[in-house]
Protein backbone atom coordinates (compact mmCIF):
# COMPACT_ATOMS: atom_id res chain seq x y z
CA UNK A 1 88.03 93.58 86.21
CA UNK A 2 84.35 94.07 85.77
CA UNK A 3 83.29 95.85 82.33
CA UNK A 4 81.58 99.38 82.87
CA UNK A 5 78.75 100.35 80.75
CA UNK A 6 77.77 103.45 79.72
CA UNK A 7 74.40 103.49 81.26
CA UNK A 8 76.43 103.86 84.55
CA UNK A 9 78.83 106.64 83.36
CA UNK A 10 75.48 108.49 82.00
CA UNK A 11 73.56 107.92 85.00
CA UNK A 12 76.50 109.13 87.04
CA UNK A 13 76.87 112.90 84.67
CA UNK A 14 79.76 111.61 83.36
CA UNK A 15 78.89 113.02 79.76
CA UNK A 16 78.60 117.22 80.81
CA UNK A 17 81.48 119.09 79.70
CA UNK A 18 82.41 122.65 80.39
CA UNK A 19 81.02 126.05 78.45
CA UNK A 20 82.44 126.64 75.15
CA UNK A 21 84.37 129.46 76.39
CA UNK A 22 85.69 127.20 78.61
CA UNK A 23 86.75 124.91 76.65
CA UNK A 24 90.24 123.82 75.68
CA UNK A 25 90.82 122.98 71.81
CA UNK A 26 93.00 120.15 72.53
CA UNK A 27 90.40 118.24 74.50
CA UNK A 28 87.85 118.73 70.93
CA UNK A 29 88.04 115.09 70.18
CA UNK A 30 86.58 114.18 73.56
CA UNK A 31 83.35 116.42 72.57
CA UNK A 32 80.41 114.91 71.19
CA UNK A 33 78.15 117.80 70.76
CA UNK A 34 77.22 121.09 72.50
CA UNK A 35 74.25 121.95 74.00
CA UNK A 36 72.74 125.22 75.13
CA UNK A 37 76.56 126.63 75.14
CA UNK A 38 77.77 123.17 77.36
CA UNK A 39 79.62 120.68 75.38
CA UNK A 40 78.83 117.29 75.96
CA UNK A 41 81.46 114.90 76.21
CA UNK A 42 81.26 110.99 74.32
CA UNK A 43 81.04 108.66 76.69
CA UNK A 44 82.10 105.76 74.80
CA UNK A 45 85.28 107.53 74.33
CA UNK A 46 85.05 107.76 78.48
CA UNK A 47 84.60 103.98 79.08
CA UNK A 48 88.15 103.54 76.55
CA UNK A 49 90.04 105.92 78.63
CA UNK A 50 88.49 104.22 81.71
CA UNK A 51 89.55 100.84 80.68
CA UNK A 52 92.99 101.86 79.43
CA UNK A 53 93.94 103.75 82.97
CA UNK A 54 92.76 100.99 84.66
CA UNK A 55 94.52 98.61 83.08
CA UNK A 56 97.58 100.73 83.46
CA UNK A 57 97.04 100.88 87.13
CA UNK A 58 96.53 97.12 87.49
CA UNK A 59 99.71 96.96 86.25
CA UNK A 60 101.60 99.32 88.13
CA UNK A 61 99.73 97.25 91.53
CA UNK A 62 100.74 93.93 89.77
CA UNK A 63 104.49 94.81 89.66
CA UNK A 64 104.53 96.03 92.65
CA UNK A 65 104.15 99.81 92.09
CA UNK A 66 102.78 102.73 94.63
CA UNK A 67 100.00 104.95 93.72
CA UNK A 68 99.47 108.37 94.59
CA UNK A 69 95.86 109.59 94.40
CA UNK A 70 95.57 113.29 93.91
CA UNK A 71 91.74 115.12 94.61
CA UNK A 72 92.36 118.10 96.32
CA UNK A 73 89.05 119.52 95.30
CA UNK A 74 85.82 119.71 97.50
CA UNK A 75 83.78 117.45 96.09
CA UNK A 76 87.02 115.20 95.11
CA UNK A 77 88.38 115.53 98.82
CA UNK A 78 85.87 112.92 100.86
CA UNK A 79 85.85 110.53 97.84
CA UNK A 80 89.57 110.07 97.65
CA UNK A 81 90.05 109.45 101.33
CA UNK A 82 87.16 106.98 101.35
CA UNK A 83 88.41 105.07 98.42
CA UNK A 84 91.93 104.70 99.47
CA UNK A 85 90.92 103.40 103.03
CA UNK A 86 88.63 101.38 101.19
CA UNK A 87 91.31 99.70 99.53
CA UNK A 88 93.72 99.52 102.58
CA UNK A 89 90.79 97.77 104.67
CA UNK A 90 90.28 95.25 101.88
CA UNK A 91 93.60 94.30 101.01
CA UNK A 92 94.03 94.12 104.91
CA UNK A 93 91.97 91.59 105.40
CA UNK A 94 93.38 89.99 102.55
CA UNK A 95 96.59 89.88 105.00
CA UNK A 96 97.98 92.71 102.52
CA UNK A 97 99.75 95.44 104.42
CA UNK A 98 99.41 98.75 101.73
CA UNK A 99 100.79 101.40 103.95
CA UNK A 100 104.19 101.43 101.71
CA UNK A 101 102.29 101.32 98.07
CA UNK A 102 99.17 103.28 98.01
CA UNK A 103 98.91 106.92 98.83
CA UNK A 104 96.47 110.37 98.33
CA UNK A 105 96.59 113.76 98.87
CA UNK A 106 93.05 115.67 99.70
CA UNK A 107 94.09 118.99 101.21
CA UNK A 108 96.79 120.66 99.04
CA UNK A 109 99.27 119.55 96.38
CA UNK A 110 102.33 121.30 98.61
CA UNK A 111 104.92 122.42 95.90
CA UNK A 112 108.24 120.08 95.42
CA UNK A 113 106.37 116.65 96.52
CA UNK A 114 108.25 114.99 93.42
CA UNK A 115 110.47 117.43 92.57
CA UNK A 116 112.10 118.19 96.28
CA UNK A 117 111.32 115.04 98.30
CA UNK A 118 114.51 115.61 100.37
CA UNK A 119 113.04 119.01 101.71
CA UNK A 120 109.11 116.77 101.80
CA UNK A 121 111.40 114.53 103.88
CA UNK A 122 112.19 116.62 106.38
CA UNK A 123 108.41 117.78 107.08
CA UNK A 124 107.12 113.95 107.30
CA UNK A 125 109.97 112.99 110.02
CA UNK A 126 108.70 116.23 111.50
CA UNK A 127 105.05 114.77 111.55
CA UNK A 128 106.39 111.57 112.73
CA UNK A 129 108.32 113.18 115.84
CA UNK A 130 105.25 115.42 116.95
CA UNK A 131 102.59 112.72 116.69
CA UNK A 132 105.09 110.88 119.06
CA UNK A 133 106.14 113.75 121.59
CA UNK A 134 101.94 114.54 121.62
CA UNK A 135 101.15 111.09 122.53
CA UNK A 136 103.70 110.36 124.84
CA UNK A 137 103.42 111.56 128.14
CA UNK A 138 107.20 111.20 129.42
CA UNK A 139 108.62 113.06 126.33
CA UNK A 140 106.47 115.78 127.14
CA UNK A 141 107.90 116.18 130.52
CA UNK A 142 109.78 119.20 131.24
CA UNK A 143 107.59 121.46 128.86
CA UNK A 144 104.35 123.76 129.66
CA UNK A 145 100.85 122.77 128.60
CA UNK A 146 100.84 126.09 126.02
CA UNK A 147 104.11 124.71 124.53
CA UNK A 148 102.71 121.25 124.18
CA UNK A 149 99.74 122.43 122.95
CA UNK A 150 101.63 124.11 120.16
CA UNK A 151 103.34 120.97 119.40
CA UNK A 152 99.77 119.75 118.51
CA UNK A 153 98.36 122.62 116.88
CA UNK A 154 101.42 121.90 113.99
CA UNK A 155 100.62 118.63 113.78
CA UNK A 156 97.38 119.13 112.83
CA UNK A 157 98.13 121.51 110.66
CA UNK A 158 100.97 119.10 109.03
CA UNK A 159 98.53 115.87 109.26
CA UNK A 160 95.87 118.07 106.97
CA UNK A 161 98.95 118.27 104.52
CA UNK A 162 100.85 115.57 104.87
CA UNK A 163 98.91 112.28 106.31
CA UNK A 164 97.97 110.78 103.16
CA UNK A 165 101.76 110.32 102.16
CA UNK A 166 103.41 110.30 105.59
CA UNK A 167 104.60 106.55 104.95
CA UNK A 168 106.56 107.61 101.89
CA UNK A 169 110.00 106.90 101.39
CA UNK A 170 110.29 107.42 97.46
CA UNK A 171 108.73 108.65 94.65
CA UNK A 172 105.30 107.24 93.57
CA UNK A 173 105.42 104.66 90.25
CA UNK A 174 102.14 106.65 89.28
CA UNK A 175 99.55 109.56 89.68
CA UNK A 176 95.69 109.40 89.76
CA UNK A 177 94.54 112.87 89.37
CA UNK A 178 91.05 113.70 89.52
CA UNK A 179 90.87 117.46 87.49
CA UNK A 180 94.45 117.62 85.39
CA UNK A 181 93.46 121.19 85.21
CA UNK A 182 93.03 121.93 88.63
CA UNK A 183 95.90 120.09 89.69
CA UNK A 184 98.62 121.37 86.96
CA UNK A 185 101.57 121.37 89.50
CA UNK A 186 101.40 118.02 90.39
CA UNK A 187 100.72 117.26 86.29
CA UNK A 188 104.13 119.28 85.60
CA UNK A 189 106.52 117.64 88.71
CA UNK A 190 105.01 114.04 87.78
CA UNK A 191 106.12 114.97 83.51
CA UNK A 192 108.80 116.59 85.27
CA UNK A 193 110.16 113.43 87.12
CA UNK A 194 108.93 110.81 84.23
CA UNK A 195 105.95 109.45 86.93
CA UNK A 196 103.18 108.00 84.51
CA UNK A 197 99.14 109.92 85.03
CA UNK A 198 96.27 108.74 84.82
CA UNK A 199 93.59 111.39 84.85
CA UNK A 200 90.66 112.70 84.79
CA UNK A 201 90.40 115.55 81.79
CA UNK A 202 87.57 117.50 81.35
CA UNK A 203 86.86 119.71 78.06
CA UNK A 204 88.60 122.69 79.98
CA UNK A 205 92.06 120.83 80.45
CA UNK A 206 94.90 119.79 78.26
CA UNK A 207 94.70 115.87 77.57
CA UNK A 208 98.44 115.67 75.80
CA UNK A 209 100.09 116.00 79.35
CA UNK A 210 98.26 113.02 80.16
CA UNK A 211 99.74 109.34 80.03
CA UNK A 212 96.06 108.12 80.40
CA UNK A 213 93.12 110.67 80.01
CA UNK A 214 89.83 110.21 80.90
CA UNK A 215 87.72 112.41 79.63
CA UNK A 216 84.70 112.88 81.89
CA UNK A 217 83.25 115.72 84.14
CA UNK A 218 85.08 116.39 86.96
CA UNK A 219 82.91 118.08 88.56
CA UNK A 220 80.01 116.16 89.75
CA UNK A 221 80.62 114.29 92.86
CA UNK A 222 78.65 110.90 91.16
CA UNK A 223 81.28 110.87 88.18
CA UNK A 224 84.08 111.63 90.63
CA UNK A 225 83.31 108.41 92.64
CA UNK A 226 82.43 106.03 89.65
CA UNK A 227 85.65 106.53 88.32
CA UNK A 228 87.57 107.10 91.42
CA UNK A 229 86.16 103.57 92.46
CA UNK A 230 86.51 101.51 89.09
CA UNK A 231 90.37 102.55 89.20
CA UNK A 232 90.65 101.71 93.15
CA UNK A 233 89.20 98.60 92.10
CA UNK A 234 91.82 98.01 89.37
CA UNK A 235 94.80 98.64 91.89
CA UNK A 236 93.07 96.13 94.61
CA UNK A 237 92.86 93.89 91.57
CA UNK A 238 96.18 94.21 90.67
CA UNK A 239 97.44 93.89 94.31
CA UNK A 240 95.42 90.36 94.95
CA UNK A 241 96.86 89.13 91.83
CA UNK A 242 100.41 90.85 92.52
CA UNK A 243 100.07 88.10 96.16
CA UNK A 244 98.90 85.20 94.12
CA UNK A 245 101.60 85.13 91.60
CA UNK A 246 104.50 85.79 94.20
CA UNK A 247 102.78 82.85 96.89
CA UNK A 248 102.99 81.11 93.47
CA UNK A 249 106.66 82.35 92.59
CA UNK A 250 107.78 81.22 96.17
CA UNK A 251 106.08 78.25 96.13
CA UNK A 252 108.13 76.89 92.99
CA UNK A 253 111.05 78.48 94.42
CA UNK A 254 111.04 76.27 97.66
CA UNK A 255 110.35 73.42 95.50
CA UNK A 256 113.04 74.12 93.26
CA UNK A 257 115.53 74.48 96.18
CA UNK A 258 114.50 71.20 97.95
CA UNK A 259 115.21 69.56 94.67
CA UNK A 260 118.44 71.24 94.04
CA UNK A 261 119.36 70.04 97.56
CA UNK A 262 118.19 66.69 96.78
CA UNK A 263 120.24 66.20 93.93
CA UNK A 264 123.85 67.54 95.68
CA UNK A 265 122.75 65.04 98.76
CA UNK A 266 122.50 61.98 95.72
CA UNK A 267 125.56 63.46 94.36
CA UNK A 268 127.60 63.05 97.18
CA UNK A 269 126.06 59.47 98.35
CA UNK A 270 127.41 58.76 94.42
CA UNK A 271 130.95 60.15 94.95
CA UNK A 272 131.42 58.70 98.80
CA UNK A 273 130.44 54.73 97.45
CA UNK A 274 133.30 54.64 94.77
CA UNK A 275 135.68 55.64 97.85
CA UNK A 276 134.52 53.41 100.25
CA UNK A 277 134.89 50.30 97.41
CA UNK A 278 138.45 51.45 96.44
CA UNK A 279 139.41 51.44 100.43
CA UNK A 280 137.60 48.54 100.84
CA UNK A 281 139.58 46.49 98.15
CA UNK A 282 142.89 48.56 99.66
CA UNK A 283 141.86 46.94 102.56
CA UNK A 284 141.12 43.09 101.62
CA UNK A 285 144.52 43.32 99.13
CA UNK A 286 146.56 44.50 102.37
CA UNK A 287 145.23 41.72 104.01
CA UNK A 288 146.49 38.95 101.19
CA UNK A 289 149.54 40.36 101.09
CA UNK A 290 149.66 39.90 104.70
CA UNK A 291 148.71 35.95 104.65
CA UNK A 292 151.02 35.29 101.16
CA UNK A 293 153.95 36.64 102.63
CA UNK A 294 156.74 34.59 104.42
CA UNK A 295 157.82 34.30 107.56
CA UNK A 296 161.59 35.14 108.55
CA UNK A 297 163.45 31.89 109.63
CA UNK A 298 166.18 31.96 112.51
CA UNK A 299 169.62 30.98 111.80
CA UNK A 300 170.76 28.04 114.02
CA UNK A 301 174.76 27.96 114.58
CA UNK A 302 176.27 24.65 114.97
């Protein structure tokens, strides 16, 4: 994982806060100075929360972890959605299928995602069945152009919600969150649930409800995508190295097994040669006792 510096966080407005009045007293020892009534944030503590959520989220790809990415905002929206294809494409090619580990949400952070996935459920089979029914002309048989029509017009308006987790099938191992402040219901279900956030926190949110804060501006669209990439880049990290070490694991495994079967194959050549030398000398003392013993003699009567 490539060091950032903090010519690159200050070149990308990492360092502008919020107004004082704005500001959240919690988030104080993220504040270098003010300025003209905007509090400017220290980027060197930026580049340590940077490094530590990374790190975090190299290890949740590593073990084998999903990631939900959560930028619901305008200028957050276009950046998620590029980075997390991004990472799918890459890993991809790699001949590493991430549709089951690596998630975001760009539109709306619909109440009960982590708290109520059994009622979530139930609104991601019904994506799954209308995406089917509107591409398939011989389920649509039987219905009116207005009523299929209809069928599409909800999927749309579920695929705005809902695509960027439709593969889900359990809870996320961990949260990337750009703007804890904006997105406080998904901060509260993920402390809720016990999921593990990384975030980042600008001057104007709470940073104690974060696992892994980073305090930076949230607000500017060039801060948003240096960060938003350097953590992508940790989880495709994590992911390559997750493949290496199992090819590895599997690798020893297989070699392990052919020597294990090895072994019981020499242990059974060891056991079978005793038995055929005991029924061998069976054999050649049957066969003395055959030649040593006499013959019966026929009594003659006179």
């Amino acid at each position: 994982m490539r060091e950032i510096t903090l010519e690159e966080l200050l070149e990308a407005g990492c360092h502008f806060g919020h107004q004082i009045i704005r500001s959240n007293p919690k988030a104080r020892d993220f504040v270098f100075e003010s300025r003209d009534n905007i509090q400017i944030i220290d980027l060197a503590k930026t580049k340590e929360g940077l490094e530590e959520a990374a790190e975090f989220i190299k290890n949740v790809a590593l073990k084998g972890g999903s990631l939900l990415v959560v930028g619901t905002k305008r200028q957050a929206q276009g950046v998620v959605k590029e980075e997390v294809e991004r990472a799918k494409e890459l890993l991809k090619n790699d001949g590493l299928d991430q549709a089951d580990s690596l998630f975001y949400i760009a539109d709306r952070w619909v109440g009960g995602i982590l708290t109520n996935f059994s009622e979530i459920s139930k609104n991601l089979q019904k994506l799954k069945d209308l995406t089917e029914k509107v591409s398939n002309e011989r389920l649509q048989e039987g219905y009116t152009k207005k009523e299929v029509g209809l069928w599409d017009k909800e999927r749309q308006r579920l695929e705005l919600l809902y695509g960027g987790i439709s593969t889900v099938e359990k809870t996320p191992d961990a949260l990337f969150i750009i703007d804890s402040h904006l997105e406080d219901l998904a901060v509260r279900e993920a402390n809720k649930m016990g999921v593990e956030i990384a975030a980042i926190v600008d001057t104007n949110a709470n940073p104690e409800v974060i696992d892994y804060p980073i305090p930076a501006n949230d607000d500017a669209v060039g801060s948003i995508k240096l960060i938003a990439a350097y953590i992508i880049d940790a989880w495709i990290e994590g992911k390559k190295a997750s493949s290496v070490a199992k090819a590895k694991e599997d690798k020893q495994s297989a070699k392990l097994k052919d020597q294990k079967q090895k072994e019981e194959k020499e242990a059974v050549k060891t056991q079978e040669k005793p038995k055929k030398e005991v029924t061998k000398k069976k054999e050649e003392k049957k066969e003395e006792n055959g030649k040593s013993k006499p013959g019966r003699t026929k009594k003659t009567t006179k």
